[in-house]
N, C-alpha and C. Protein backbone atom coordinates (compact mmCIF):
# COMPACT_ATOMS: atom_id res chain seq x y z
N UNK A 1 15.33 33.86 17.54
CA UNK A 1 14.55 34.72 18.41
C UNK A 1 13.05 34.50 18.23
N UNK A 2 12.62 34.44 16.96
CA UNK A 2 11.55 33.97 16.63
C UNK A 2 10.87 33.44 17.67
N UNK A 3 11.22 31.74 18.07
CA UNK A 3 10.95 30.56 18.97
C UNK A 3 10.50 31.56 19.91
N UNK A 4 11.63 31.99 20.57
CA UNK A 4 11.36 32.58 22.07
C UNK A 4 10.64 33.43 21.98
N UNK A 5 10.44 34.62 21.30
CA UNK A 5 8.76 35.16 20.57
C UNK A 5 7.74 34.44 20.95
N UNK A 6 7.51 33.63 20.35
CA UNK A 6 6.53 32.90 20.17
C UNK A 6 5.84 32.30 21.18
N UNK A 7 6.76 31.97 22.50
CA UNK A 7 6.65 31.08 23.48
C UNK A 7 6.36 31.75 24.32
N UNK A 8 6.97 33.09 25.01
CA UNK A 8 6.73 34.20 25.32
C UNK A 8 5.03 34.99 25.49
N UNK A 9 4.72 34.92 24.38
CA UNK A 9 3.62 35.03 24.10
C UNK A 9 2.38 34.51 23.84
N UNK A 10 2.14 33.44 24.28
CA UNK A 10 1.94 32.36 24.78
C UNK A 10 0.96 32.20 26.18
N UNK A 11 -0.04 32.23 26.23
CA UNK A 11 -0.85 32.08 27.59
C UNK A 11 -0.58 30.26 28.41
N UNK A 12 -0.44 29.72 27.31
CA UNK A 12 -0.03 28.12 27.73
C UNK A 12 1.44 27.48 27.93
N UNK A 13 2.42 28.65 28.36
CA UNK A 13 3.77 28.62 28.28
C UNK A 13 3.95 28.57 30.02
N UNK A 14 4.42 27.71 30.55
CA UNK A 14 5.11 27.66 32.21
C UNK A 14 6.48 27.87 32.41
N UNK A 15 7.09 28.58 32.71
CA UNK A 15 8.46 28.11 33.36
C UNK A 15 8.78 27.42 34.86
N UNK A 16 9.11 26.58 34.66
CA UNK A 16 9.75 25.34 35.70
C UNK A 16 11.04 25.64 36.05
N UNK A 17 10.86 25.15 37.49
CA UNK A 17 12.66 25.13 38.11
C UNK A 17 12.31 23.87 39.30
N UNK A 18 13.25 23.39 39.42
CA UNK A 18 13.07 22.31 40.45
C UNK A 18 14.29 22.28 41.31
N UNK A 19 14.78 22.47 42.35
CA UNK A 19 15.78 21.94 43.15
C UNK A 19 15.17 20.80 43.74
N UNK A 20 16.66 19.92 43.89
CA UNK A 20 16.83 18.32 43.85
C UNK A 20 17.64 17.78 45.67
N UNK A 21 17.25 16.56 45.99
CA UNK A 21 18.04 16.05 47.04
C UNK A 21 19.62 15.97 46.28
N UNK A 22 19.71 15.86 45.11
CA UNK A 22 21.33 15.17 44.48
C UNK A 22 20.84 15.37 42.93
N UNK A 23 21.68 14.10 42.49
CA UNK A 23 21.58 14.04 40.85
C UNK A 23 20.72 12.86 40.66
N UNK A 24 21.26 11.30 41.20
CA UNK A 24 21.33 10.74 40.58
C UNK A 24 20.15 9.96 42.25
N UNK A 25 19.47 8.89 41.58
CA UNK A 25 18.35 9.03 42.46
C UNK A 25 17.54 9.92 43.58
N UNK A 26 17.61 11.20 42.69
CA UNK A 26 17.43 12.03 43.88
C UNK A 26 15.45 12.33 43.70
N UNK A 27 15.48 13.33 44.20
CA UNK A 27 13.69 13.89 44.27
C UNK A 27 13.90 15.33 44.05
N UNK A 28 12.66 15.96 44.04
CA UNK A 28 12.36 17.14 43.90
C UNK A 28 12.25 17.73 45.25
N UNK A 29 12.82 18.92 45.93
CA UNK A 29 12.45 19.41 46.95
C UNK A 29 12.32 20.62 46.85
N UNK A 30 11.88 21.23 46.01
CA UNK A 30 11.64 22.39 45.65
C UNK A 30 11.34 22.74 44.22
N UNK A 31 10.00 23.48 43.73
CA UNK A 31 9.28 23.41 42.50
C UNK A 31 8.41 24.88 42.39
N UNK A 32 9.11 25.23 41.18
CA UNK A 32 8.45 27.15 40.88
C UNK A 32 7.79 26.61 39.33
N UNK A 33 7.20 27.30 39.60
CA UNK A 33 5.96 27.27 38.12
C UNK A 33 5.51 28.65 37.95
N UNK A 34 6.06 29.00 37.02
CA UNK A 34 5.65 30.80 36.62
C UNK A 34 5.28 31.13 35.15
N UNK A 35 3.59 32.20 35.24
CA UNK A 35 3.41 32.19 33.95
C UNK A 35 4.39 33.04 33.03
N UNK A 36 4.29 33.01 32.10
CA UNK A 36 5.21 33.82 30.55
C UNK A 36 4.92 35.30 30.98
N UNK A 37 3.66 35.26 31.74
CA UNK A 37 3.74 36.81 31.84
C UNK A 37 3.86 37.09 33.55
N UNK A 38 4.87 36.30 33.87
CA UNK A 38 5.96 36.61 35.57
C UNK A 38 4.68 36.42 37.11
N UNK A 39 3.71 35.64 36.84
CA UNK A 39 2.66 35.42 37.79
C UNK A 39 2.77 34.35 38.29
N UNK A 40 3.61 34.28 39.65
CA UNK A 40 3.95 33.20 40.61
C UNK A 40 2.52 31.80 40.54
N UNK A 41 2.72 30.73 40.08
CA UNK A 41 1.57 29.70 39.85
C UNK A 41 2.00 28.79 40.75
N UNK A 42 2.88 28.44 41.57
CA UNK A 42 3.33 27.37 42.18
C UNK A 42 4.79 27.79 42.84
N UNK A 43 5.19 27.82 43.53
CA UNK A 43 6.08 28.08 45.00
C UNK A 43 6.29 27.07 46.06
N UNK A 44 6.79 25.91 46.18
CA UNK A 44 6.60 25.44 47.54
C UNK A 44 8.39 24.71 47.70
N UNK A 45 8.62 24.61 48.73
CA UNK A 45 9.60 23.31 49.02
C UNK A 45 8.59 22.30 49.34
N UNK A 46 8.90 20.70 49.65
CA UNK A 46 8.92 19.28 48.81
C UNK A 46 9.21 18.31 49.67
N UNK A 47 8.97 17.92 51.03
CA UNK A 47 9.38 16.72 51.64
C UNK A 47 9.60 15.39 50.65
N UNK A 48 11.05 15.20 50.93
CA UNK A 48 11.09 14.15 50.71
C UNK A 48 10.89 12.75 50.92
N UNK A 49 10.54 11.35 49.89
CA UNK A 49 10.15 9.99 50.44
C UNK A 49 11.55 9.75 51.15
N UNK A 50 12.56 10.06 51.03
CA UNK A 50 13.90 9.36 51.57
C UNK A 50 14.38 10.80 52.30
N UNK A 51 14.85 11.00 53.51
CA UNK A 51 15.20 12.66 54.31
C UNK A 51 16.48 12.46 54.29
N UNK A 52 17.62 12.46 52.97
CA UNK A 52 18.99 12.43 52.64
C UNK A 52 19.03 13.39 51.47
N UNK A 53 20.48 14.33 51.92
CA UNK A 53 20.80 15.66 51.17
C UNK A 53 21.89 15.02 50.50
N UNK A 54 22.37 15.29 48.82
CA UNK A 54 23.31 15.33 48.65
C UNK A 54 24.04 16.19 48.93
N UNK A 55 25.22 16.09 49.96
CA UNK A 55 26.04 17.72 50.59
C UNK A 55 26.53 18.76 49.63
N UNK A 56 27.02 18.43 48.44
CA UNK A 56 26.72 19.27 47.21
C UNK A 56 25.52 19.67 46.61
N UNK A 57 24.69 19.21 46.81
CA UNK A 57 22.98 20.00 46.56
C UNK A 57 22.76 20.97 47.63
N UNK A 58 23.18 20.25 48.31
CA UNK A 58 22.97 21.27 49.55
C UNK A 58 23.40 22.25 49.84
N UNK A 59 24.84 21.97 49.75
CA UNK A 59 25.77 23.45 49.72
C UNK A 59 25.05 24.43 48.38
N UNK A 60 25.02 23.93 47.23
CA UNK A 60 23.92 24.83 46.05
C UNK A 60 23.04 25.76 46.11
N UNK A 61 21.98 24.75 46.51
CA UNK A 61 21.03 25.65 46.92
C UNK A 61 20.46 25.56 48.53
N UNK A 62 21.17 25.71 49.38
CA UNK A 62 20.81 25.79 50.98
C UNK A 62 19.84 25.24 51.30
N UNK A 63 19.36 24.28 50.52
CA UNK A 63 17.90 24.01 51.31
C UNK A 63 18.25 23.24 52.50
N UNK A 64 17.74 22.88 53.73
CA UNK A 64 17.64 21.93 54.52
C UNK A 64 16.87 21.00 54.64
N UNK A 65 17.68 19.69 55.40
CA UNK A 65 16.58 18.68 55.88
C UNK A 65 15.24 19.64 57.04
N UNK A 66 15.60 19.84 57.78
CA UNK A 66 14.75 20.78 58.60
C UNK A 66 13.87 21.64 58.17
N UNK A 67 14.25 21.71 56.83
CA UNK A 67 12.90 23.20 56.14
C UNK A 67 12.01 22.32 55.72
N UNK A 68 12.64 20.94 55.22
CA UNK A 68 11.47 20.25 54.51
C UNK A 68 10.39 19.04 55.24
N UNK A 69 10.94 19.15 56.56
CA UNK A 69 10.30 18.26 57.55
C UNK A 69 8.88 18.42 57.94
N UNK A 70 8.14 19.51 57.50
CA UNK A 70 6.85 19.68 57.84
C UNK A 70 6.22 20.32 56.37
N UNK A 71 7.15 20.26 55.15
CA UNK A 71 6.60 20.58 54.28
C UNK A 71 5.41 19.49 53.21
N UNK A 72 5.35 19.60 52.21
CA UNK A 72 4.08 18.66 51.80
C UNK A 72 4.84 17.64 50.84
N UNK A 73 4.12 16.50 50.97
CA UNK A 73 5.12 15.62 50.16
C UNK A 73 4.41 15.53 48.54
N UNK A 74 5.31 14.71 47.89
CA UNK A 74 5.47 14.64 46.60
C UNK A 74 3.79 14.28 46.27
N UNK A 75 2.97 13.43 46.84
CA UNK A 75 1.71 12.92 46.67
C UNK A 75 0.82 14.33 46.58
N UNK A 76 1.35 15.25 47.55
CA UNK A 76 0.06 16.30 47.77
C UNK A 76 0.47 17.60 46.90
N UNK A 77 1.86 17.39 46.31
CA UNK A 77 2.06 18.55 45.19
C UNK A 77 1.87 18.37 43.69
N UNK A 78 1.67 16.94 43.75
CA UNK A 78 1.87 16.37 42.11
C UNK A 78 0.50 16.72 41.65
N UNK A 79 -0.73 17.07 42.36
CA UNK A 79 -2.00 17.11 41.67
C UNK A 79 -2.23 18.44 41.12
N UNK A 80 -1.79 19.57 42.10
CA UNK A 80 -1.81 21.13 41.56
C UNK A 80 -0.53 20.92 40.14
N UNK A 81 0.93 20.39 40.52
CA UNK A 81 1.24 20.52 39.00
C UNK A 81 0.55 19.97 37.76
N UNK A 82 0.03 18.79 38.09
CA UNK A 82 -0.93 17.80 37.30
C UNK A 82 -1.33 19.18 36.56
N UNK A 83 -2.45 19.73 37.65
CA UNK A 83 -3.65 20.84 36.96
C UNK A 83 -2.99 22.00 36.10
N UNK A 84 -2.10 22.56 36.45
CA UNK A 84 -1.19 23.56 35.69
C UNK A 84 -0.50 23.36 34.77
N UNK A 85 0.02 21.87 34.85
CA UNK A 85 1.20 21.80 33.88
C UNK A 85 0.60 21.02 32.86
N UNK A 86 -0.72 20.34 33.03
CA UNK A 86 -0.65 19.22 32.17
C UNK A 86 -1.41 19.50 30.64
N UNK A 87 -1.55 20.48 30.28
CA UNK A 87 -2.18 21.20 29.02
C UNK A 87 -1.50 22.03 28.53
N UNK A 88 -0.35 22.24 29.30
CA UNK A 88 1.10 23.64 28.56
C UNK A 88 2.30 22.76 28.05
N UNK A 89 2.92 23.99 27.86
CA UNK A 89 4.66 23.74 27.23
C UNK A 89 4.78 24.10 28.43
N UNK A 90 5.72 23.40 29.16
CA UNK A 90 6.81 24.03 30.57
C UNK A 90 8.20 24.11 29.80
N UNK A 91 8.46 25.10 29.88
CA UNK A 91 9.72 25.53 29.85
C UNK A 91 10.64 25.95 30.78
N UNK A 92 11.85 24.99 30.24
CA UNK A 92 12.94 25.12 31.58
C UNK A 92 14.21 25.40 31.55
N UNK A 93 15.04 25.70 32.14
CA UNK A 93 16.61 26.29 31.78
C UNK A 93 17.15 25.42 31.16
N UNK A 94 16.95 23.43 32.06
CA UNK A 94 17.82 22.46 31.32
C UNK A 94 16.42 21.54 31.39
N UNK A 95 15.98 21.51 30.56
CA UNK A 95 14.49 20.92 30.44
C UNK A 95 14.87 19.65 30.79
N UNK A 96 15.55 18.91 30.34
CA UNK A 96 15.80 17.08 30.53
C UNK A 96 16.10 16.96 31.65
N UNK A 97 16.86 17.84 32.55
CA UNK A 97 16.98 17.43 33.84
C UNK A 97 15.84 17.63 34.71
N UNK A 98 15.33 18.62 34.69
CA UNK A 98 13.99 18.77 35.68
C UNK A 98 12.88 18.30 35.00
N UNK A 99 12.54 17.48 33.82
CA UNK A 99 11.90 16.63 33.37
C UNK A 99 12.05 15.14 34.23
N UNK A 100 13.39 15.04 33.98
CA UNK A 100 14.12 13.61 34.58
C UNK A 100 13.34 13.53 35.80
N UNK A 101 14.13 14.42 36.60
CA UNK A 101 13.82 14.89 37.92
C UNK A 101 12.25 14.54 38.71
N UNK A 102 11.04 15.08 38.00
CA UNK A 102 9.86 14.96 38.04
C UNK A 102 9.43 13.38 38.08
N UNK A 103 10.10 13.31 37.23
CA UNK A 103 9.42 11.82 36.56
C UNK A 103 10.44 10.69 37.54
N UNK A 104 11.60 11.21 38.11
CA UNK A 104 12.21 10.15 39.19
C UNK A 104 11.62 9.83 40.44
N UNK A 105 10.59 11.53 40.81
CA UNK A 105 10.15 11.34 42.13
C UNK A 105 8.51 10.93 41.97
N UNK A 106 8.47 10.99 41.43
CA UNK A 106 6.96 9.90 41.09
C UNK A 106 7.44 8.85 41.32
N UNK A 107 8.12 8.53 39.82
CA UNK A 107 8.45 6.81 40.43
C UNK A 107 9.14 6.49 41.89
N UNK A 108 10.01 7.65 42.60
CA UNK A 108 10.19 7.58 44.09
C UNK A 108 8.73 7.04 45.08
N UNK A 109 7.82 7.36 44.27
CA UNK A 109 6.69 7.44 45.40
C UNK A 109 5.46 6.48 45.04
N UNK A 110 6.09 5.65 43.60
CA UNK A 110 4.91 4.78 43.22
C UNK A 110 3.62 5.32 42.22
N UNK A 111 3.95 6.53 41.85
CA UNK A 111 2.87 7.22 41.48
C UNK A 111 3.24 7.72 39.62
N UNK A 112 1.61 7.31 38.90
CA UNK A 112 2.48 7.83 37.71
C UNK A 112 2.48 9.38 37.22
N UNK A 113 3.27 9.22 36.47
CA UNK A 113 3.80 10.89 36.47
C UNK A 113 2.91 11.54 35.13
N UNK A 114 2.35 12.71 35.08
CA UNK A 114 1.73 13.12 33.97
C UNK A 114 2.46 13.33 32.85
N UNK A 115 2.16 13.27 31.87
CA UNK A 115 2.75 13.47 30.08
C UNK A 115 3.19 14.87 30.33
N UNK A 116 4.12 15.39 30.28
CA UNK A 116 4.20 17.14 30.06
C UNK A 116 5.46 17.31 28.62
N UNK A 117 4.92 18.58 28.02
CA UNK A 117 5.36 18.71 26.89
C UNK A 117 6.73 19.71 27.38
N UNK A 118 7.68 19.69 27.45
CA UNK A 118 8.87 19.92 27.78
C UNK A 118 9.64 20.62 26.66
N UNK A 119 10.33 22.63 27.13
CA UNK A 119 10.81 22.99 25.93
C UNK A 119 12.10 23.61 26.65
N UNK A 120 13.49 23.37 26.08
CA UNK A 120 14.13 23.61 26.61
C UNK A 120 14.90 25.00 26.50
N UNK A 121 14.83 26.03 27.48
CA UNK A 121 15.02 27.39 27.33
C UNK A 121 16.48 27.53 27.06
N UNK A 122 17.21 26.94 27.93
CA UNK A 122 18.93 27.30 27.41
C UNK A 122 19.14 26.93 26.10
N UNK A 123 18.76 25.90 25.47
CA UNK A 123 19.00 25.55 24.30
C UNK A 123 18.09 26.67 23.15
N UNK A 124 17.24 26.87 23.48
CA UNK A 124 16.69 27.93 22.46
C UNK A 124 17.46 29.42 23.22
N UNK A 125 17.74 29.67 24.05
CA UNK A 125 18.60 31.22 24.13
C UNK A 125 20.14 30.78 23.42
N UNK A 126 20.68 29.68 24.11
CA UNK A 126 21.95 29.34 23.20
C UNK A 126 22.10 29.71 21.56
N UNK A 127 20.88 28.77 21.35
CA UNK A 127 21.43 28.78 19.57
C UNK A 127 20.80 30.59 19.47
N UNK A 128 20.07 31.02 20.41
CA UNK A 128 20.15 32.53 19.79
C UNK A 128 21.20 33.13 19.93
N UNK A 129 22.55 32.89 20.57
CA UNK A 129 23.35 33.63 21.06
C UNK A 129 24.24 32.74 19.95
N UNK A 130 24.28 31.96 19.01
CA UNK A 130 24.97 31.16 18.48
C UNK A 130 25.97 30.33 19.27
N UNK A 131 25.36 29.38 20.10
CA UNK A 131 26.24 28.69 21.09
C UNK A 131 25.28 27.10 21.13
N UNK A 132 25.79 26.05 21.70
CA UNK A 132 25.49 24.91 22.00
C UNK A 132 24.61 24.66 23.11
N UNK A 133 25.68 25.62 23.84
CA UNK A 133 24.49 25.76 25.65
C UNK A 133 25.45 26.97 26.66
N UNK A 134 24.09 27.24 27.72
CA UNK A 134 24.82 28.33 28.13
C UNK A 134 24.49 28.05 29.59
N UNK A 135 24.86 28.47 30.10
CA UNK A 135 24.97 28.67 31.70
C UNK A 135 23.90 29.58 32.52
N UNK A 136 22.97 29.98 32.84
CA UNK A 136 21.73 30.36 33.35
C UNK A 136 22.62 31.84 34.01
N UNK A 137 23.42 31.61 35.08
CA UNK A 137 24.36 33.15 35.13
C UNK A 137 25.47 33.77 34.40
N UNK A 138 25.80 32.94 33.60
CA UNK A 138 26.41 33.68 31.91
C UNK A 138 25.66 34.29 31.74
N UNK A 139 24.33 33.75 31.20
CA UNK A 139 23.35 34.75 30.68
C UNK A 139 22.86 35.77 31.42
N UNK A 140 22.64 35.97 32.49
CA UNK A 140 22.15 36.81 33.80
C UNK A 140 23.28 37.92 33.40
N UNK A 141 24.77 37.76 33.52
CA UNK A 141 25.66 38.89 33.29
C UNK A 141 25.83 39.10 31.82
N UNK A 142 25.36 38.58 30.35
CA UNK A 142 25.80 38.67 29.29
C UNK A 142 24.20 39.51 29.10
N UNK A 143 23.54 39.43 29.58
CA UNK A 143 22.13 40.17 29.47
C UNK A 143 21.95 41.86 30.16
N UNK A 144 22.86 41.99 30.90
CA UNK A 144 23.50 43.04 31.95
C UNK A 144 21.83 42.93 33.25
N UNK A 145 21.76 41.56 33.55
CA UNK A 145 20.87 41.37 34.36
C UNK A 145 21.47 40.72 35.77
N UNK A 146 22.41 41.51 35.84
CA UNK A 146 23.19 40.58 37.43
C UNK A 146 22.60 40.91 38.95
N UNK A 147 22.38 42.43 38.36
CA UNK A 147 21.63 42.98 39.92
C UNK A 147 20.17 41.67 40.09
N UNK A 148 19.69 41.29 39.01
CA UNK A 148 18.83 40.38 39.80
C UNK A 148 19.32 38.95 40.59
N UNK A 149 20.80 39.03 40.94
CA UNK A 149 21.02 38.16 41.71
C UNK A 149 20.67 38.89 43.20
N UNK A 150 20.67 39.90 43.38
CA UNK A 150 20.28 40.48 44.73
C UNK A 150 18.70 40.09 44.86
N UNK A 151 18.27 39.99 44.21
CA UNK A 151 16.48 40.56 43.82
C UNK A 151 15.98 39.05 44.59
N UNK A 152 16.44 38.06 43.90
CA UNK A 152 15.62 36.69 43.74
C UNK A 152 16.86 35.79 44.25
N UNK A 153 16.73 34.69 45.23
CA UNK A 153 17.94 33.80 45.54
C UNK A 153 18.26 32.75 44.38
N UNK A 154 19.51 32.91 43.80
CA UNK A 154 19.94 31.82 43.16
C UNK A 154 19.94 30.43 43.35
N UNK A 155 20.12 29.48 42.66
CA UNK A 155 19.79 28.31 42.83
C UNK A 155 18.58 27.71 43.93
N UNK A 156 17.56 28.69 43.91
CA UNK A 156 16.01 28.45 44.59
C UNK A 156 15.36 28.18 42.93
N UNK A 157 14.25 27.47 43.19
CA UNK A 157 13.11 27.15 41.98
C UNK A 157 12.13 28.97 41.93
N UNK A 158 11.84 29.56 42.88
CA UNK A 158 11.41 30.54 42.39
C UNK A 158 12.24 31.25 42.01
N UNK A 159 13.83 32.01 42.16
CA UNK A 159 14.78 32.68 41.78
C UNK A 159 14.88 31.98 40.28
N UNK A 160 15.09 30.84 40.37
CA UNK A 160 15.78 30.46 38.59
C UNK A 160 14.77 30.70 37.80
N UNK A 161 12.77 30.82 38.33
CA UNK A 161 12.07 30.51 37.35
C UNK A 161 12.37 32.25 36.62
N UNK A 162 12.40 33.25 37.88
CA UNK A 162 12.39 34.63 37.35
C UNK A 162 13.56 34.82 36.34
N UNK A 163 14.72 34.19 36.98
CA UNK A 163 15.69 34.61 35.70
C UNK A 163 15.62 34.07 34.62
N UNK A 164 14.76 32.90 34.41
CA UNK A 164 14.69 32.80 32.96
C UNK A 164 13.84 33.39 32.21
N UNK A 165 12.61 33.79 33.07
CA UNK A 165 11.82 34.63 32.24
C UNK A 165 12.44 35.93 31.65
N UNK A 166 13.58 36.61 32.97
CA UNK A 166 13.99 37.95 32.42
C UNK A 166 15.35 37.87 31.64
N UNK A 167 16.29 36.61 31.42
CA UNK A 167 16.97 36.33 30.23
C UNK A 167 16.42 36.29 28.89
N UNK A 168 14.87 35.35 28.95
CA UNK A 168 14.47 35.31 27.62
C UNK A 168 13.87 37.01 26.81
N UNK A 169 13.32 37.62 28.12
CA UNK A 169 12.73 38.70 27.45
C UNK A 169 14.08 39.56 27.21
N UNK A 170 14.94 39.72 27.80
CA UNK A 170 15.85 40.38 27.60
C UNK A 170 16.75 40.14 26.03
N UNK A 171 16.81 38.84 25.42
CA UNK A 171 17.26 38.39 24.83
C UNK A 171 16.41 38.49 23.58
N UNK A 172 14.91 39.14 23.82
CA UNK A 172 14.38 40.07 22.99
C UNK A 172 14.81 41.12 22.38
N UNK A 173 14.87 41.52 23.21
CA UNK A 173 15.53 43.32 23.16
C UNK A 173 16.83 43.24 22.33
N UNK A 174 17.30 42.33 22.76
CA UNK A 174 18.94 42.56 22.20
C UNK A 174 19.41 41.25 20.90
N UNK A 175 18.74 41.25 20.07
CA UNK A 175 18.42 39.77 19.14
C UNK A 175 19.94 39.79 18.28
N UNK A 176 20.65 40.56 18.44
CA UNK A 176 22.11 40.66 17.88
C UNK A 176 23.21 41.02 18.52
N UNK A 177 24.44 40.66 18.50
CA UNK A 177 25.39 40.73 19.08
C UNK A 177 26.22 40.69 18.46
């Protein structure tokens, strides 16, 4: 609990969420950046360099080709994360994947990707819960935080960034089980 203390409290702490075209050469089409203390820093969907959905990403998190057709591409969002992210810890539900993620759609676009110091939140709530890894809505209902599935849309980058902030603080409160 300590860790998550610590991080928490923290003025240089981000939480990250990214929804993706797919897994596996995919891009970012959607990117939440929220401070430790729940202050929306970044919100947008993400045109993609390639306009192909994986139909399982899609079905996930609903985004459309059509939402992202007039949105801003990877060139004109990478400089505001640049500015926000590039002096913090971002912390993320599955840090290596939306690390991956970041750093695939740069190289999607030719562009290099900034250094970011990457901390991974499921893995530090896990080993607090004495577990390996946990599931982002395990924790949402093992936290008795489910009504915030009404609150915030699931599998959106701003919905996941809120629930991790209110798993970790929650996971304050309750440091034993």
């Amino acid at each position: 609990m300590a860790a998550i203390a610590a991080l928490l409290a923290r003025d240089d702490v981000l939480i990250l969420d990214t929804e993706t075209t797919g897994l596996k050469s995919a891009e970012v089409i959607e990117l939440a950046l929220l401070s430790t203390r729940g202050e929306v820093l970044l919100d947008t969907l993400v045109r993609p360099k390639v306009m192909r959905l994986n139909p399982y990403a899609a079905r996930v998190h609903r985004i459309t080709l059509a939402e992202l057709a007039d949105r801003p591409t990877w060139p004109e969002v990478l400089p505001e994360l640049r500015r926000l992210a590039e002096r913090a810890t971002v912390l993320a539900w599955n840090a290596p994947f939306d690390a991956r993620m970041l750093e695939a759609t740069s190289a999607a676009w030719g562009l290099p990707h900034p250094r970011l110091l990457f901390a991974c939140a499921m893995r530090l709530y896990a080993r607090a819960r004495g577990r390996r890894s946990y599931g982002l809505h395990r924790a949402l209902a093992d936290e008795g935080l489910s009504e915030l599935l009404e609150c915030y849309a699931s599998h959106r980058a701003r919905g996941d960034v809120q629930f991790v902030l209110e798993v970790l603080r929650a996971a304050l409160r309750t440091p034993q089980r």
